[in-house]
Each structure stands twice: as C-alpha cells, then as structure tokens.
C-alpha atoms as a PDB file:
ATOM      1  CA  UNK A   1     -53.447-231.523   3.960  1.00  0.00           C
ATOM      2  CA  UNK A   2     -50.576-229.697   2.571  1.00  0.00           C
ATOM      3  CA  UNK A   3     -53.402-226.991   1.282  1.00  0.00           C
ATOM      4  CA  UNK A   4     -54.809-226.819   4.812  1.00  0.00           C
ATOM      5  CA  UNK A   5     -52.049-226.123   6.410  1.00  0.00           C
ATOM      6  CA  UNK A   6     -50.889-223.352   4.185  1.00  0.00           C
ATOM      7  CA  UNK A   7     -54.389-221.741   4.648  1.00  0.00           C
ATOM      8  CA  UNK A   8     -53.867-221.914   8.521  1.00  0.00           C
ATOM      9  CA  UNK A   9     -50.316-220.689   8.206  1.00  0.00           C
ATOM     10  CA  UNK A  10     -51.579-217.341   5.813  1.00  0.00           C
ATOM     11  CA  UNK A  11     -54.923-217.199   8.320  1.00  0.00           C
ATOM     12  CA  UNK A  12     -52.422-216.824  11.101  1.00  0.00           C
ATOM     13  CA  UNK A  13     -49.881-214.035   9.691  1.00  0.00           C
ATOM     14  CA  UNK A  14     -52.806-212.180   8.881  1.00  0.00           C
ATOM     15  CA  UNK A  15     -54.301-212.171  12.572  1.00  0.00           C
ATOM     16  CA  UNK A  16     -50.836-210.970  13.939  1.00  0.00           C
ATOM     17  CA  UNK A  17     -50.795-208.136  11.271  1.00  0.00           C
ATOM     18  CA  UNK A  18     -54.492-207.525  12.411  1.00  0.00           C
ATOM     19  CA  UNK A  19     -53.546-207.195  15.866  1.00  0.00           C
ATOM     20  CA  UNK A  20     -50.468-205.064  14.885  1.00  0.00           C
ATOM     21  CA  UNK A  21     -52.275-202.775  12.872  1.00  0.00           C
ATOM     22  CA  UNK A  22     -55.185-202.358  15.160  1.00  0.00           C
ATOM     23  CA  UNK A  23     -57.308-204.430  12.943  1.00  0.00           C
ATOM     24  CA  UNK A  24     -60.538-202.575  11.923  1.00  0.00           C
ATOM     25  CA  UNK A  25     -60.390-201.284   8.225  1.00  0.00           C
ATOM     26  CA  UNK A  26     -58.087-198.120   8.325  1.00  0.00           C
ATOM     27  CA  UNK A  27     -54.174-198.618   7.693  1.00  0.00           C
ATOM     28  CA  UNK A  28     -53.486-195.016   9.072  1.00  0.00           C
ATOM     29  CA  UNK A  29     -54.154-192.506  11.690  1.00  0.00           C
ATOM     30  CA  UNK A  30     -56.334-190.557   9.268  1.00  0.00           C
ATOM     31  CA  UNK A  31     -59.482-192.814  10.230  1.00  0.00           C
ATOM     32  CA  UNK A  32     -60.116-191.002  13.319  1.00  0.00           C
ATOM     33  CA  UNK A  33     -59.647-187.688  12.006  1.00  0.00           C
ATOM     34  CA  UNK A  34     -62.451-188.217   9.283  1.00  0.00           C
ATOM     35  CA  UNK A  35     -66.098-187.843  10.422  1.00  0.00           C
ATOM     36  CA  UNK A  36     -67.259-189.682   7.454  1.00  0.00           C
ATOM     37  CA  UNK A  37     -64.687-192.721   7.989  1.00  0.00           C
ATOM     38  CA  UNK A  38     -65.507-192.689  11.962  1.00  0.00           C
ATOM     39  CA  UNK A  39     -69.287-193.138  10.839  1.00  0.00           C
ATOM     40  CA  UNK A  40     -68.294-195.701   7.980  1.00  0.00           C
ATOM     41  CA  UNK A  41     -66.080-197.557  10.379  1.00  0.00           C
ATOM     42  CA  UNK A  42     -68.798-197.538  13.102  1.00  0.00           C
ATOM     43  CA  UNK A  43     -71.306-198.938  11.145  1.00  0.00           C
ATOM     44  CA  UNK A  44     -68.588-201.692   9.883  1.00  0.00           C
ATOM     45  CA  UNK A  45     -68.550-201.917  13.829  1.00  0.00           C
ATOM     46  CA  UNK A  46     -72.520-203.012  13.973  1.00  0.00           C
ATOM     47  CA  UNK A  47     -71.649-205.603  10.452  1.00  0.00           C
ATOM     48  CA  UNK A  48     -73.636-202.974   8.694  1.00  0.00           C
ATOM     49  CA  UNK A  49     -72.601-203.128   5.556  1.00  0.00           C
ATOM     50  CA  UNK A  50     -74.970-201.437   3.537  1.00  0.00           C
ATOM     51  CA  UNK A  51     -74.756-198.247   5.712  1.00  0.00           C
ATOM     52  CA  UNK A  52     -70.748-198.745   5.697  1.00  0.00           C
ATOM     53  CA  UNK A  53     -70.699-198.308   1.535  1.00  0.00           C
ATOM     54  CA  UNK A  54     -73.977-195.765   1.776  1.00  0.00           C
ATOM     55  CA  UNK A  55     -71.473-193.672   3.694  1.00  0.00           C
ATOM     56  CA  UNK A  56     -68.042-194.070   2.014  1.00  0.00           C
ATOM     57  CA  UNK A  57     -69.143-194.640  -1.968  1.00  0.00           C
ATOM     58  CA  UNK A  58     -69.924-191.089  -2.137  1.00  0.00           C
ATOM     59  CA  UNK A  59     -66.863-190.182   0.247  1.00  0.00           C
ATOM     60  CA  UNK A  60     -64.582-191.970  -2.076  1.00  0.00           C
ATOM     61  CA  UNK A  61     -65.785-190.573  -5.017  1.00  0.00           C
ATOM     62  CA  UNK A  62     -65.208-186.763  -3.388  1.00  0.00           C
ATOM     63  CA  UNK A  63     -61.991-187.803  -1.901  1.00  0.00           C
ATOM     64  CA  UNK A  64     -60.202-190.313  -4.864  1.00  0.00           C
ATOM     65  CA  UNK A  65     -56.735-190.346  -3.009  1.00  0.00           C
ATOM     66  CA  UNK A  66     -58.464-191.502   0.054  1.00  0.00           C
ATOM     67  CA  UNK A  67     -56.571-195.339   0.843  1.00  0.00           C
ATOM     68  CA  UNK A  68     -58.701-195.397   3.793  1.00  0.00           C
ATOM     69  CA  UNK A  69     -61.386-194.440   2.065  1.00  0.00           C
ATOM     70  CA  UNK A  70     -60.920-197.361  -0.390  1.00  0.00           C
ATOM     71  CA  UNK A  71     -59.864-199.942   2.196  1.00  0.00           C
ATOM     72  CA  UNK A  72     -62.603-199.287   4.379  1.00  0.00           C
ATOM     73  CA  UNK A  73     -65.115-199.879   1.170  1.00  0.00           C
ATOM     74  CA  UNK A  74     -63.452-202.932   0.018  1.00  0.00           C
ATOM     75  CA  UNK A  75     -63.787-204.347   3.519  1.00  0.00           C
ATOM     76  CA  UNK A  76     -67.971-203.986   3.582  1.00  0.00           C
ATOM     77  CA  UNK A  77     -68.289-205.013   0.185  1.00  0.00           C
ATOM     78  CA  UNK A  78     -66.073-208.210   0.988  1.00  0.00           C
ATOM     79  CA  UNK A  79     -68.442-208.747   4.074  1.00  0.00           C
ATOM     80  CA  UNK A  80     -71.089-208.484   1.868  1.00  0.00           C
ATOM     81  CA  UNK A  81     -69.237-210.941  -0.505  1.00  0.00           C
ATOM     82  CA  UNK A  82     -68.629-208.757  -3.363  1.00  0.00           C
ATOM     83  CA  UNK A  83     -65.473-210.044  -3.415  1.00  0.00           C
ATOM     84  CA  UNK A  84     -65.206-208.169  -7.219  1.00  0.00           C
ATOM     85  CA  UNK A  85     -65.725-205.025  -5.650  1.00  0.00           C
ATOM     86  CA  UNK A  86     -63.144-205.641  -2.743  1.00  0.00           C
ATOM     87  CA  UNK A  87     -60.558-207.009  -4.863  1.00  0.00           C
ATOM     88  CA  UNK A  88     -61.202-203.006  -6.738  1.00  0.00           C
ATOM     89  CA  UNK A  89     -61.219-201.320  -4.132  1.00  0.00           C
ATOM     90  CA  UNK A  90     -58.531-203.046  -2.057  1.00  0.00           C
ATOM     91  CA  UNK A  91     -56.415-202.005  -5.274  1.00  0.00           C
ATOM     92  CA  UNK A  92     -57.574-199.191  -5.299  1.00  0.00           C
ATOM     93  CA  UNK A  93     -56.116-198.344  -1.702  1.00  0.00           C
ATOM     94  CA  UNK A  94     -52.479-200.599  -2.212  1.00  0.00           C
ATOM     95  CA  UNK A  95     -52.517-197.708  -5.341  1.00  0.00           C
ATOM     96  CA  UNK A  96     -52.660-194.678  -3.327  1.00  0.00           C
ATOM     97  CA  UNK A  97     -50.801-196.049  -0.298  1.00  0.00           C
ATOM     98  CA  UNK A  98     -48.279-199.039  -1.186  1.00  0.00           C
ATOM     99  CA  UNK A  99     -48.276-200.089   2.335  1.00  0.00           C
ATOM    100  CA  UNK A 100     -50.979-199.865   3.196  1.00  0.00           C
ATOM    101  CA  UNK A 101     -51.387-202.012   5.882  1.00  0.00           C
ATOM    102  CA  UNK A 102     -54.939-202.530   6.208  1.00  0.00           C
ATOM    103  CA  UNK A 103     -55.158-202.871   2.405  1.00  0.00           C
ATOM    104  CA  UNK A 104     -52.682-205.570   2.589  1.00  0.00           C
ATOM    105  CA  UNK A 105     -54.051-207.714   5.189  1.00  0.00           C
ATOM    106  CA  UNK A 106     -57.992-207.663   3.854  1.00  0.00           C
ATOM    107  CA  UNK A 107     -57.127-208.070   0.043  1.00  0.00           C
ATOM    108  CA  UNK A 108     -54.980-211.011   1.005  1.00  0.00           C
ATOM    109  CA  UNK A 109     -58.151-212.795   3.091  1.00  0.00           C
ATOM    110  CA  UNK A 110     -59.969-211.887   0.398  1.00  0.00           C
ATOM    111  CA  UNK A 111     -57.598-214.092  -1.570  1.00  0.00           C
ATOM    112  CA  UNK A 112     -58.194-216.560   0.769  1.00  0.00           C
ATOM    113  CA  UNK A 113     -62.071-216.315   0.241  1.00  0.00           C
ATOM    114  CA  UNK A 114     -61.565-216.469  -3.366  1.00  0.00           C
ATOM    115  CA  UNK A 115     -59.668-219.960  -2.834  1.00  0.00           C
ATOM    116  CA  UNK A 116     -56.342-218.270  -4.559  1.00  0.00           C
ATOM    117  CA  UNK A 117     -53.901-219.267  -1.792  1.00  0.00           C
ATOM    118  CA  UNK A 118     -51.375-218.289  -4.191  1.00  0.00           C
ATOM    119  CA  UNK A 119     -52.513-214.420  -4.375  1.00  0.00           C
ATOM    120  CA  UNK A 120     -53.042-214.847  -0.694  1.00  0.00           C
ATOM    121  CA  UNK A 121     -49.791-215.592   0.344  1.00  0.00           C
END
C-alpha cells in the first residue's frame, strides 16, 4: 500500500508540473520557433512515434545542444517503450539544460515505468 501511494503521490506532482509547463515535450519557448520540432511535436500530437524520431534523430544529430531536441526524442521513444533510449536521451537534455523542465518531468515517469520509484521521486 505504502508503494501505491507513493506512486500516486509522484503521478500527481508530475501532472501539476505537466500542466505548469504546458505539458507536451518541449521545456522552452524554442519548440515553436523550430520547424523541425513543430513537425516532431505534431506528430507526437497524432501518438506517431515513428515519424516523431524519423524527424528529430537526424535533427538532434545536426543540432547536439538541442534540450528540446533531446527531450522531445526521449518522449517518442518512451511511448514506444524504449525506455533505454529515453532514459539517454532524457539525459541527454537535463545535460544541456539543467532545468529543463520537460526533461525533468518525462525522465521521472519514465522512472516510474521502469518501477524505480526511488529515481522517480
């Protein structure tokens, strides 16, 4: 029970920091300046995945101090349940841009998905 409720209690502080961030993937105002993270984040939009990485592995790789960038990639590959490649990229983000809000929020349900309540606290 005590496990439970702990879950419920990180589930919930992540949906306010959701709703305060906007939710989405991006952690910044850069998202909607980007036309290759406003396609990426549309397709996220549609739970396409596969287009969502198609579109922001290669952005990523041209743009390596993107945190949106990253955050936005970690989020379709966690949807996808690549939860190795999230975890990287998530990191990958939280590297570039400490606070990263987004970055924060999706690594730690990612956590949560993992079963480390620890990490996801």
């Amino acid at each position: 029970m005590r496990k439970i409720s702990g879950i419920l209690l990180v589930a919930s502080l992540f949906a306010g920091l959701a709703q305060a961030s906007g939710g989405g993937g991006g952690g910044g105002s850069t998202v909607a300046e980007v036309p290759e993270l406003v396609a990426a984040q549309g397709a996220i939009d549609k739970s396409d995945w596969d287009g969502a990485i198609g579109i922001l592995t290669p952005y990523v790789a041209s743009h390596p101090r993107s945190a949106d960038g990253f955050n936005l990639l970690g989020y379709a590959s966690r949807k996808q349940g690549k939860l190795d490649n999230a975890f990287r990229y998530y990191e990958q983000a939280l590297t570039i841009d400490p606070k990263h809000r987004g970055a924060h929020e999706y690594i730690g349900e990612a956590y949560l998905m993992a079963g480390d309540l620890a990490h996801a606290e």
